[in-house]
Protein backbone atom coordinates (compact mmCIF):
# COMPACT_ATOMS: atom_id res chain seq x y z
CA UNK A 1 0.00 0.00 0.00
CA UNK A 2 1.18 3.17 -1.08
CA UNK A 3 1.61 5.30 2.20
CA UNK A 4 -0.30 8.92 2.65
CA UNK A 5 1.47 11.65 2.29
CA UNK A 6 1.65 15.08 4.15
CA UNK A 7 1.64 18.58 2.10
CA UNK A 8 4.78 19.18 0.82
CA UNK A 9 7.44 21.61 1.25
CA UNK A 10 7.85 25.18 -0.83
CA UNK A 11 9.58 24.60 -3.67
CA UNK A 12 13.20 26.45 -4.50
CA UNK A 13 13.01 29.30 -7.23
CA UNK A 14 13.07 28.36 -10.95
CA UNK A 15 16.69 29.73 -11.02
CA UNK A 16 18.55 26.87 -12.62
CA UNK A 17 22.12 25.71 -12.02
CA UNK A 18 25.12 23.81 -14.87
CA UNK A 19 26.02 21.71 -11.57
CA UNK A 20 25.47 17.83 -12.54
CA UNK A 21 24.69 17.29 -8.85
CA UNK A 22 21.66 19.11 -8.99
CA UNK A 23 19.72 17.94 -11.83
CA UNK A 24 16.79 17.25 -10.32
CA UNK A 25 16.97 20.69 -9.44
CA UNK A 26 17.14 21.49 -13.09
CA UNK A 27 14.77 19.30 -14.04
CA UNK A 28 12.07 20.94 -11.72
CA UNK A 29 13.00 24.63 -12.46
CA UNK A 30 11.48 23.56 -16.28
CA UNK A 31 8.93 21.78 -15.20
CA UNK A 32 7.53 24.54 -12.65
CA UNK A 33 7.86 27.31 -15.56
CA UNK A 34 5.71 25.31 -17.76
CA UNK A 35 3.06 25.28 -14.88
CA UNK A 36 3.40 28.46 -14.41
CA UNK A 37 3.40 29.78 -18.08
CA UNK A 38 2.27 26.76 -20.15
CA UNK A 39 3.98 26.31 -23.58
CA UNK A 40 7.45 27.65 -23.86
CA UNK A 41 9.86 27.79 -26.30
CA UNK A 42 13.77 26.00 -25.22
CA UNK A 43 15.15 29.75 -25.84
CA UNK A 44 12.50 30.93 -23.37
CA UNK A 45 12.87 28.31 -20.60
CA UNK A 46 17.21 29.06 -21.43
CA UNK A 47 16.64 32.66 -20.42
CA UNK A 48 13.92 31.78 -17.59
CA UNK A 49 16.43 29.50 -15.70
CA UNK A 50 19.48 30.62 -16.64
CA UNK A 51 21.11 27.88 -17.75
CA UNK A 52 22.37 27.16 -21.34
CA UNK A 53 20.81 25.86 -24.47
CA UNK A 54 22.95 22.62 -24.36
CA UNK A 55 21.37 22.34 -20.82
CA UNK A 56 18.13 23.14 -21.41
CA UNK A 57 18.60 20.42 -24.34
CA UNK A 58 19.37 17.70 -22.09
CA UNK A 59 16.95 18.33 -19.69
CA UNK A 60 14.16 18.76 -22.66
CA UNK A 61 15.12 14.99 -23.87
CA UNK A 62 14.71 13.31 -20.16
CA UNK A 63 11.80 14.95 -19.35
CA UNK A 64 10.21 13.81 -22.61
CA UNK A 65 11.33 10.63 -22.00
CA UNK A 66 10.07 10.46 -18.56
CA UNK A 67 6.89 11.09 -20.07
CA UNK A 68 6.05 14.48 -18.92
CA UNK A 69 6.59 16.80 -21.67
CA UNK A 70 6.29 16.65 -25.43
CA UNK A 71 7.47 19.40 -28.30
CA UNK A 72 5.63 20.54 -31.16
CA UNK A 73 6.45 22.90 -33.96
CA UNK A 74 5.60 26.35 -33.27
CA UNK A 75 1.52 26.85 -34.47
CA UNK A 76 2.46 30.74 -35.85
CA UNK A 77 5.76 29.91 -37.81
CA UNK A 78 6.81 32.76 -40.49
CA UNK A 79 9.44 32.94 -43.02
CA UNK A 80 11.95 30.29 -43.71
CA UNK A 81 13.98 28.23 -41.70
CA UNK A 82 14.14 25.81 -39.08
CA UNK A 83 10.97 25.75 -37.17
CA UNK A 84 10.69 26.32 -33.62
CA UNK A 85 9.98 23.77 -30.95
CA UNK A 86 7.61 24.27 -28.44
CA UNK A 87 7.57 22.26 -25.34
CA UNK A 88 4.77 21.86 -23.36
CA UNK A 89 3.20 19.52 -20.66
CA UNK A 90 1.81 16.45 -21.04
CA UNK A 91 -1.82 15.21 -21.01
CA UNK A 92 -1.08 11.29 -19.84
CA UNK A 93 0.02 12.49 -16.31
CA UNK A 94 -3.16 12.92 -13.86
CA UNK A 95 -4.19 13.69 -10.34
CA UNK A 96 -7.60 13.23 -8.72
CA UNK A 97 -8.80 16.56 -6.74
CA UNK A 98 -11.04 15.43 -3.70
CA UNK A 99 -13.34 18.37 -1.81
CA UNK A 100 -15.33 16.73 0.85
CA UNK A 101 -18.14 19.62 1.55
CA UNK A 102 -21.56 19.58 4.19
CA UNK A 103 -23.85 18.78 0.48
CA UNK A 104 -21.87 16.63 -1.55
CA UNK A 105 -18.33 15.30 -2.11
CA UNK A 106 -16.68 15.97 -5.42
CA UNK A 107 -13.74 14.47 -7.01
CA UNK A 108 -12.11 16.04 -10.04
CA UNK A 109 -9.52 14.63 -12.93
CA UNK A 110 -6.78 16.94 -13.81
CA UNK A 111 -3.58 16.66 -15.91
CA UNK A 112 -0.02 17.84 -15.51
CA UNK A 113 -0.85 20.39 -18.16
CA UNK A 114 -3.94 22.19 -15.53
CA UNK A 115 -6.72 20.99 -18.06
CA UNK A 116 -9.86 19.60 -16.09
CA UNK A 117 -11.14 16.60 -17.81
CA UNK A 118 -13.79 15.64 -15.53
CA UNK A 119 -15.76 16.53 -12.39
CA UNK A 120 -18.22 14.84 -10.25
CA UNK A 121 -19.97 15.27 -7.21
CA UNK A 122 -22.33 12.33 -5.27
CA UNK A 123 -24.55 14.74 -3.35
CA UNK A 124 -25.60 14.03 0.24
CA UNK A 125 -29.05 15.29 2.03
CA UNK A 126 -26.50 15.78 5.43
CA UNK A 127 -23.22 16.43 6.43
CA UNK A 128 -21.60 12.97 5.44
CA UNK A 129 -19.01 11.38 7.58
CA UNK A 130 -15.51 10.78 7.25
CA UNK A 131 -16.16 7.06 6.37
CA UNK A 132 -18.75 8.18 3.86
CA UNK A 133 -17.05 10.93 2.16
CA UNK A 134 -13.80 8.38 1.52
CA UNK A 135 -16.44 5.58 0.11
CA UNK A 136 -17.73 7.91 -2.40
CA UNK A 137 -14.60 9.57 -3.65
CA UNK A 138 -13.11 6.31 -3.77
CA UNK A 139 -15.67 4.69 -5.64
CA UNK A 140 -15.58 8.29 -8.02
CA UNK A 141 -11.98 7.72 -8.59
CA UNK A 142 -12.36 4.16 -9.48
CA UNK A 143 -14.57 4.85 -12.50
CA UNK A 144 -12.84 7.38 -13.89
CA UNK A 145 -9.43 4.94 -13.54
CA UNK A 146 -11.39 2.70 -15.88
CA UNK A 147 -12.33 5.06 -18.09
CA UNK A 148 -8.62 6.18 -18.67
CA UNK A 149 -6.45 4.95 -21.73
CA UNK A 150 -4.00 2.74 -20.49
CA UNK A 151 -0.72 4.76 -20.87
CA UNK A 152 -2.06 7.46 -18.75
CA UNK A 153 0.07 7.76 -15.58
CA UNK A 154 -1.07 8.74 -11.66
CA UNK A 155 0.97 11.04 -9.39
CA UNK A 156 -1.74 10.73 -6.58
CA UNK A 157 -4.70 12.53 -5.31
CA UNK A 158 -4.57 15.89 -3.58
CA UNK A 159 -7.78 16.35 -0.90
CA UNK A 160 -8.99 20.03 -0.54
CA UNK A 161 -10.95 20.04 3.40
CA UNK A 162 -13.09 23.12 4.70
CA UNK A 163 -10.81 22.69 7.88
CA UNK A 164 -7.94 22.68 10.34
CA UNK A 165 -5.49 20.24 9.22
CA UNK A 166 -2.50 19.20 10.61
CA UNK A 167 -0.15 19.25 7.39
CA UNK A 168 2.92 17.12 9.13
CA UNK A 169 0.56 13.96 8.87
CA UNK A 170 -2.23 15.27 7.16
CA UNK A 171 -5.04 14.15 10.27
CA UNK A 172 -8.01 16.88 9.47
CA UNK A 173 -7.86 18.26 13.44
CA UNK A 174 -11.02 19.81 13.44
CA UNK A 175 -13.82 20.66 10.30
CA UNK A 176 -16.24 22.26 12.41
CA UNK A 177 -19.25 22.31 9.82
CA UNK A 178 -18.24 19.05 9.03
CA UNK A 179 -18.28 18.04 12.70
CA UNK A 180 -15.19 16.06 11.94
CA UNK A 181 -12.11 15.99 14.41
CA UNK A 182 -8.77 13.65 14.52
CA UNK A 183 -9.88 12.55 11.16
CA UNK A 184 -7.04 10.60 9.53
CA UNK A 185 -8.22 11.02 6.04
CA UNK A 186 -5.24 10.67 4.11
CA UNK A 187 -4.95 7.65 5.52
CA UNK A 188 -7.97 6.13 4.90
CA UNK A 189 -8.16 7.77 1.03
CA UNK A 190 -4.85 5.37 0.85
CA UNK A 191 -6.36 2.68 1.61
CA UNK A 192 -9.39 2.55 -0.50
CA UNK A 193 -7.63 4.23 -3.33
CA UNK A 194 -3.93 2.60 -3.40
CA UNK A 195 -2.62 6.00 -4.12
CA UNK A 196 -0.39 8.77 -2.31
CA UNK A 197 -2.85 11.32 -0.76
CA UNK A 198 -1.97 15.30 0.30
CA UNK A 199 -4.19 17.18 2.12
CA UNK A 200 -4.15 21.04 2.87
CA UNK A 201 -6.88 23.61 3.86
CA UNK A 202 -9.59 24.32 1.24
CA UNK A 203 -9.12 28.35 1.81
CA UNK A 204 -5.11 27.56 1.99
CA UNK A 205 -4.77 25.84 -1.81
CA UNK A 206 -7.49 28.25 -3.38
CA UNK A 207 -4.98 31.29 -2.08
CA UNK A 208 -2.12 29.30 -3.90
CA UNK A 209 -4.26 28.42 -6.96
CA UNK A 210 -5.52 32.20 -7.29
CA UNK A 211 -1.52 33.44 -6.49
CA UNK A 212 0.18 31.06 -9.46
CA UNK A 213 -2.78 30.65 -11.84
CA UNK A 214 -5.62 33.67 -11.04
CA UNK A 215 -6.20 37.02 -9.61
CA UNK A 216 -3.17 37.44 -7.93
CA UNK A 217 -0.73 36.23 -10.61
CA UNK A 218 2.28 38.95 -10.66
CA UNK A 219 1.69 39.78 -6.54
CA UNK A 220 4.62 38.47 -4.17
CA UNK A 221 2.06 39.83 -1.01
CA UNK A 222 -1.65 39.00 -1.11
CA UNK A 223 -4.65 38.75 1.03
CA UNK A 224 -6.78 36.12 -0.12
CA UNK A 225 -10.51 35.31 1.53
CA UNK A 226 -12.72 32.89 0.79
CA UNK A 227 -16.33 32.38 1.76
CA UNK A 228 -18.25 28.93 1.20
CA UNK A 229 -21.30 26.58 2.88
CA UNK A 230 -19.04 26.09 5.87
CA UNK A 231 -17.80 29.49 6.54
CA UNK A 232 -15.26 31.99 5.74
CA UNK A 233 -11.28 30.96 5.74
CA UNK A 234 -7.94 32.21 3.52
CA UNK A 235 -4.65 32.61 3.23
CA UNK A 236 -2.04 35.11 3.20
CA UNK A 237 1.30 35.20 0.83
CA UNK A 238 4.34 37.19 1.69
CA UNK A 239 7.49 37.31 -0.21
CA UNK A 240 5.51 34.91 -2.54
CA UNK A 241 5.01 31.85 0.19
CA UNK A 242 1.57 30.87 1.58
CA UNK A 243 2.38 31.53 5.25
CA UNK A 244 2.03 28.68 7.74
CA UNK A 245 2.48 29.02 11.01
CA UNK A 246 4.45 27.45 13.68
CA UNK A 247 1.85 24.32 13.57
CA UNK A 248 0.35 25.08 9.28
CA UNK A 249 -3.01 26.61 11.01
CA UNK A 250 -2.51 30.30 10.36
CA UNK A 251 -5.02 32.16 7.48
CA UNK A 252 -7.90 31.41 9.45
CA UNK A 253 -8.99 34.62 8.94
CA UNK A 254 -13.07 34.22 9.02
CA UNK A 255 -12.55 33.34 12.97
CA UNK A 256 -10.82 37.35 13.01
CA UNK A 257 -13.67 38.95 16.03
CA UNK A 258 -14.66 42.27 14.44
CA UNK A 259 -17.78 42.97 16.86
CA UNK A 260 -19.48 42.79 20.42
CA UNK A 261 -22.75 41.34 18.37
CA UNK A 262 -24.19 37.84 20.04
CA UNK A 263 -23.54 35.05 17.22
CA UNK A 264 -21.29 31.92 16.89
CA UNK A 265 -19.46 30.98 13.73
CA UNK A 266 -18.60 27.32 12.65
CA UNK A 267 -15.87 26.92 15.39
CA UNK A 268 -18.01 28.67 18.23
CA UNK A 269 -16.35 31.96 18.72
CA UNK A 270 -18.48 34.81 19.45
CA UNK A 271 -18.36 38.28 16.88
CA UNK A 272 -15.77 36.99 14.21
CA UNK A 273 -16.21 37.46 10.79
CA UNK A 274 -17.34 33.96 9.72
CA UNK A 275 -19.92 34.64 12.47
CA UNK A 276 -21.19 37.72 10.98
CA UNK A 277 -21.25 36.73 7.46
CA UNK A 278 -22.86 33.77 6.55
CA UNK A 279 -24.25 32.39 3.34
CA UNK A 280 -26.83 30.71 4.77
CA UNK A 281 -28.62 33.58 6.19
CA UNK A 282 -28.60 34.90 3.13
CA UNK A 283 -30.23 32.27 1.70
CA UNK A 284 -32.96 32.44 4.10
CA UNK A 285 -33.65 35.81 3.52
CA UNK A 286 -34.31 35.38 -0.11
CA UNK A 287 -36.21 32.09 0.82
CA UNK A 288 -34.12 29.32 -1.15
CA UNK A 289 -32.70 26.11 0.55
CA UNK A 290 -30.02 26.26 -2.22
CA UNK A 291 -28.03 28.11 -4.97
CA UNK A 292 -24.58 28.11 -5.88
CA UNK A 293 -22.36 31.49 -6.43
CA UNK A 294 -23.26 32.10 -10.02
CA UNK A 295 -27.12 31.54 -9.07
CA UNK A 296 -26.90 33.81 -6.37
CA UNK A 297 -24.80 36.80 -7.53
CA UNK A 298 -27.55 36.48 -10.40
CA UNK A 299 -30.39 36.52 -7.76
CA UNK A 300 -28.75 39.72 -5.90
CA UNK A 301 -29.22 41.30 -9.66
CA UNK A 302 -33.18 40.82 -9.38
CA UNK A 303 -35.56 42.79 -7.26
CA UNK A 304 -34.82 42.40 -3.59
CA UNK A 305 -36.63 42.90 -0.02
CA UNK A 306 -35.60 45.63 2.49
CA UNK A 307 -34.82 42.69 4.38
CA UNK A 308 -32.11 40.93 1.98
CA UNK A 309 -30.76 44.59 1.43
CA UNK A 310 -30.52 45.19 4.93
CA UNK A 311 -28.75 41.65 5.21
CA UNK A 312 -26.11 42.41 2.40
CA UNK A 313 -25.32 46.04 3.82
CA UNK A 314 -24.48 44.21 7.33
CA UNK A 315 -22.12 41.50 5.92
CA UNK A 316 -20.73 43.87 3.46
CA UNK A 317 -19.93 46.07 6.20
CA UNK A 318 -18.45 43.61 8.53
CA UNK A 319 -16.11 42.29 5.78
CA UNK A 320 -15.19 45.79 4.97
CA UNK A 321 -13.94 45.95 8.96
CA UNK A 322 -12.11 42.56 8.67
CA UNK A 323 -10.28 43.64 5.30
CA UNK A 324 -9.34 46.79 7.35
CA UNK A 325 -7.93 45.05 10.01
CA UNK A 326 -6.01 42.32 7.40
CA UNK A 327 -4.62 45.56 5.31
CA UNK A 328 -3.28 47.20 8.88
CA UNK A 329 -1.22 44.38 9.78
CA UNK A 330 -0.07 42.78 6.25
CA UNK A 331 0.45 45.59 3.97
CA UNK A 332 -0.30 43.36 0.76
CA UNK A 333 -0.51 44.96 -2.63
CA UNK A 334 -3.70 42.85 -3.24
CA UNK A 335 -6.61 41.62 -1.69
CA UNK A 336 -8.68 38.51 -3.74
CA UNK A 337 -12.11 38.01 -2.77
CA UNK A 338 -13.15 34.40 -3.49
CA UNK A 339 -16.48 32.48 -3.71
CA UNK A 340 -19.53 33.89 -1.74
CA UNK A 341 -17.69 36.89 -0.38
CA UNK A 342 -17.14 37.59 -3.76
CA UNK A 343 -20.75 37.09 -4.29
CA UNK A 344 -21.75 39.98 -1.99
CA UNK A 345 -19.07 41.91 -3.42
CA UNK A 346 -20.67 41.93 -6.82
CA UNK A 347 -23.49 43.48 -5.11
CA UNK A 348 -21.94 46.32 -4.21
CA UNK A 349 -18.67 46.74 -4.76
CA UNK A 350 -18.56 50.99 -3.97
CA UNK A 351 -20.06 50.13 -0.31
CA UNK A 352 -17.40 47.53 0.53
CA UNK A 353 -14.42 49.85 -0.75
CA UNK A 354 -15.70 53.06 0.91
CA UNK A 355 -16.30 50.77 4.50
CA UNK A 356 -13.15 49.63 4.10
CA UNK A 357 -11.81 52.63 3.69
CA UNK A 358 -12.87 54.17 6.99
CA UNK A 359 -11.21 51.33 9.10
CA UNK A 360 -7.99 51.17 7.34
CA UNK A 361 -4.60 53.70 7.58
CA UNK A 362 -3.89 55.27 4.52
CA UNK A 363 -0.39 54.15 3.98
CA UNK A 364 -1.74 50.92 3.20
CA UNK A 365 -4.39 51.72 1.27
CA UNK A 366 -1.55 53.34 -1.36
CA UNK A 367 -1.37 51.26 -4.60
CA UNK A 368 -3.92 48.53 -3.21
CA UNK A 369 -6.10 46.44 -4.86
CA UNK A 370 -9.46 44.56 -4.18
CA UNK A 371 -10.19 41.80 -6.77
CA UNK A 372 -12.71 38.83 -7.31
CA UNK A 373 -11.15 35.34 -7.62
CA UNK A 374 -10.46 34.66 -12.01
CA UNK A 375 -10.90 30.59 -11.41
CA UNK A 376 -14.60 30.11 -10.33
CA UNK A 377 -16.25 26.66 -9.63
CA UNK A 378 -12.52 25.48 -10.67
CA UNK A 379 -10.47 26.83 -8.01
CA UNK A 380 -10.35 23.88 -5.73
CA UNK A 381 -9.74 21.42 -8.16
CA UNK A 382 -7.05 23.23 -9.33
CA UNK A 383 -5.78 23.96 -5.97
CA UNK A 384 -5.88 20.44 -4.76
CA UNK A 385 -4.40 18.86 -8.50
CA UNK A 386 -1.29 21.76 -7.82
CA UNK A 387 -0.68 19.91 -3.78
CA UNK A 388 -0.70 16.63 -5.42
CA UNK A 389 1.41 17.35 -8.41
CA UNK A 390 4.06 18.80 -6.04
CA UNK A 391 6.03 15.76 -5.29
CA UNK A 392 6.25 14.93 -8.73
CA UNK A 393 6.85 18.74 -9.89
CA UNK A 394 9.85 18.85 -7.07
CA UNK A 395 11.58 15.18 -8.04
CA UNK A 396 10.63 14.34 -11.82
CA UNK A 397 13.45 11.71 -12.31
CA UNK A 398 12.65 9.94 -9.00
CA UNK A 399 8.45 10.24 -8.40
CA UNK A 400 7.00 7.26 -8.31
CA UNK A 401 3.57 7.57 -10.92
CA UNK A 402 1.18 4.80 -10.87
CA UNK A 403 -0.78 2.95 -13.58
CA UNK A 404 -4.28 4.07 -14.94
CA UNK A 405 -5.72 0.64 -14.37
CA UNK A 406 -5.14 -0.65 -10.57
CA UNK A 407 -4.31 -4.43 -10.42
């Protein structure tokens, strides 16, 4: 049985190095551009890294014959001449993306390359437990194994939680709406799937997803908050890095307490954020039992009640306090607004940034931006496919991938 995994480390810059000791080193500076930037020409990924073309040569060939890349004439050539190569990522190299949620479980398909071949979700009337959750996404996983050409490779599944999770051994400490705690899910994914498992913080990857791939591609320092069914979380990059935290629990930023007003959030503290904006009591107020973002921003577009306007002014308002407070004590140049937050940010936009405005110093607010999330129903997919191609992304030559069709 292949043995669970914890999130990995941060990976080194994509300067590259002639040194034949550290090829691997090499090896994963090209393959993290071509994340990064997709398709790239061998001049481009020469200048990118650094290194020579002879290099870059070398390290083209093993990677293609690993399997991971493959070249292709440029699609615009002009004039005459020798064509230029292209190299780009490959297709037959996959992750599963697991997002265990109160309504449903999803598991997604997603190559080396970032494309999403396939989603599904088994829905669930309650909260489902741990045990539940891991039967469905491994039965999920399991038919879309058989329905993969054989010489399509595995690097693992990556598991995207709406919780605290301890990243050293990947145990899901507590997921409050979930009412999950000491869950050893990576463990137990292992064993029904056969496959290495990484697990992170839902709010956590989507920061990294929107920093490499989204809104705040370009920004070393960033702010990012997410709202969802379970409650409001994030994640905060400085100098580029998602920071952790002595223990990997810091960017809990819904459970932030903004206000004297009576009201739990998911985790039972009084006057937070998460506690003061919920998506639920929106949802009440317009009288629907369910709606996802792109339903519900349309709703907000409609004709509303007093009472649903009076609802949105008060969470828009309290998030305006909470982005204050972030923007006093991190100084980022950007703040991303992610799933239902950026729901009720749609709504009005001009009463969030003039809010926010009256709780934050002005030295901060200099050169700021506030932004909505770019990857949509997407982003934890593609948050949770980036945590489980990291091994493999890190240690090309050495990553052990696994076979489409399980034995």
């Amino acid at each position: 049985m292949t043995p669970a995994t914890s999130a990995p480390k941060p990976q080194p810059s994509v300067l590259g190095s002639n040194r034949d000791l550290v090829r691997q080193h090499n090896l994963s500076a090209v393959l993290r551009l071509l994340r990064k930037h997709g398709t790239m020409s061998r001049s481009s990924l020469a200048q990118r890294t650094e290194l020579n073309r002879s290099t870059i040569s070398d390290l083209v060939t093993e990677l293609e014959e690993l399997g991971l890349i493959h070249e292709s004439e440029a699609s615009d050539r002009t004039g005459v001449g020798r064509p230029s190569l292209m190299v780009s990522l490959t297709d037959d190299v996959v992750v599963f993306a697991v997002n265990p949620e109160t309504d449903a479980t999803t598991v997604g398909l997603i190559t080396l390359s970032g494309n999403v071949l396939r989603k599904e979700r088994i829905a669930t009337s309650t909260s489902p437990d741990p045990i539940d959750a891991v039967r469905d996404a491994g039965e999920m996983i399991d038919r879309m194994r058989k329905d993969l050409p054989a010489h399509v490779r595995i690097a693992g599944v990556g598991v995207a939680v709406p919780g605290q999770v301890r990243v050293g051994d990947g145990v899901i400490r507590l997921a409050p709406h979930l009412n999950w705690v000491e869950v050893p899910f990576t463990t137990m994914l292992n064993q029904a799937t056969g496959l290495p498992v990484v697990i992170d913080n839902d709010a956590s990857l989507g920061s990294i997803a929107e920093r490499d791939y989204g809104a705040g591609r370009g920004f070393s320092e960033m702010i990012y908050m997410f709202g969802g069914a379970g409650g409001i979380g994030g994640g905060i990059i400085h100098a580029g890095s998602l920071v952790r935290g002595s223990a990997g629990y810091a960017g809990e930023l819904g459970h932030v307490r903004i206000s004297d007003v009576p009201g739990d959030d998911y985790s039972g503290l009084q006057g937070t954020l998460e506690a003061l904006v919920k998506r639920d009591e929106l949802l009440d107020a317009l009288g629907i039992s369910a709606a996802d973002d792109d339903e519900l921003a349309a709703r907000l577009t409609g004709s509303l009640s007093g009472k649903v306007k009076k609802l949105l002014e008060t969470q828009l308002d309290a998030l305006a306090v909470a982005i204050g407070n972030f923007v006093n004590i991190f100084n980022p140049e950007i703040v991303v607004l992610s799933g239902y937050l950026a729901v009720i940010y749609g709504y009005d936009s001009d009463r969030l940034l003039s809010r926010f405005r009256w709780s934050t110093l002005n030295a901060p607010q200099d050169r700021l931006l506030v932004r909505t999330g770019e990857l949509g129903p997407n982003l934890l997919m593609i948050g949770a496919a980036g945590l489980a191609f990291a091994p493999l992304v890190a240690q090309p030559a050495s990553t052990q991938l696994y076979p489409a069709h399980a034995k």
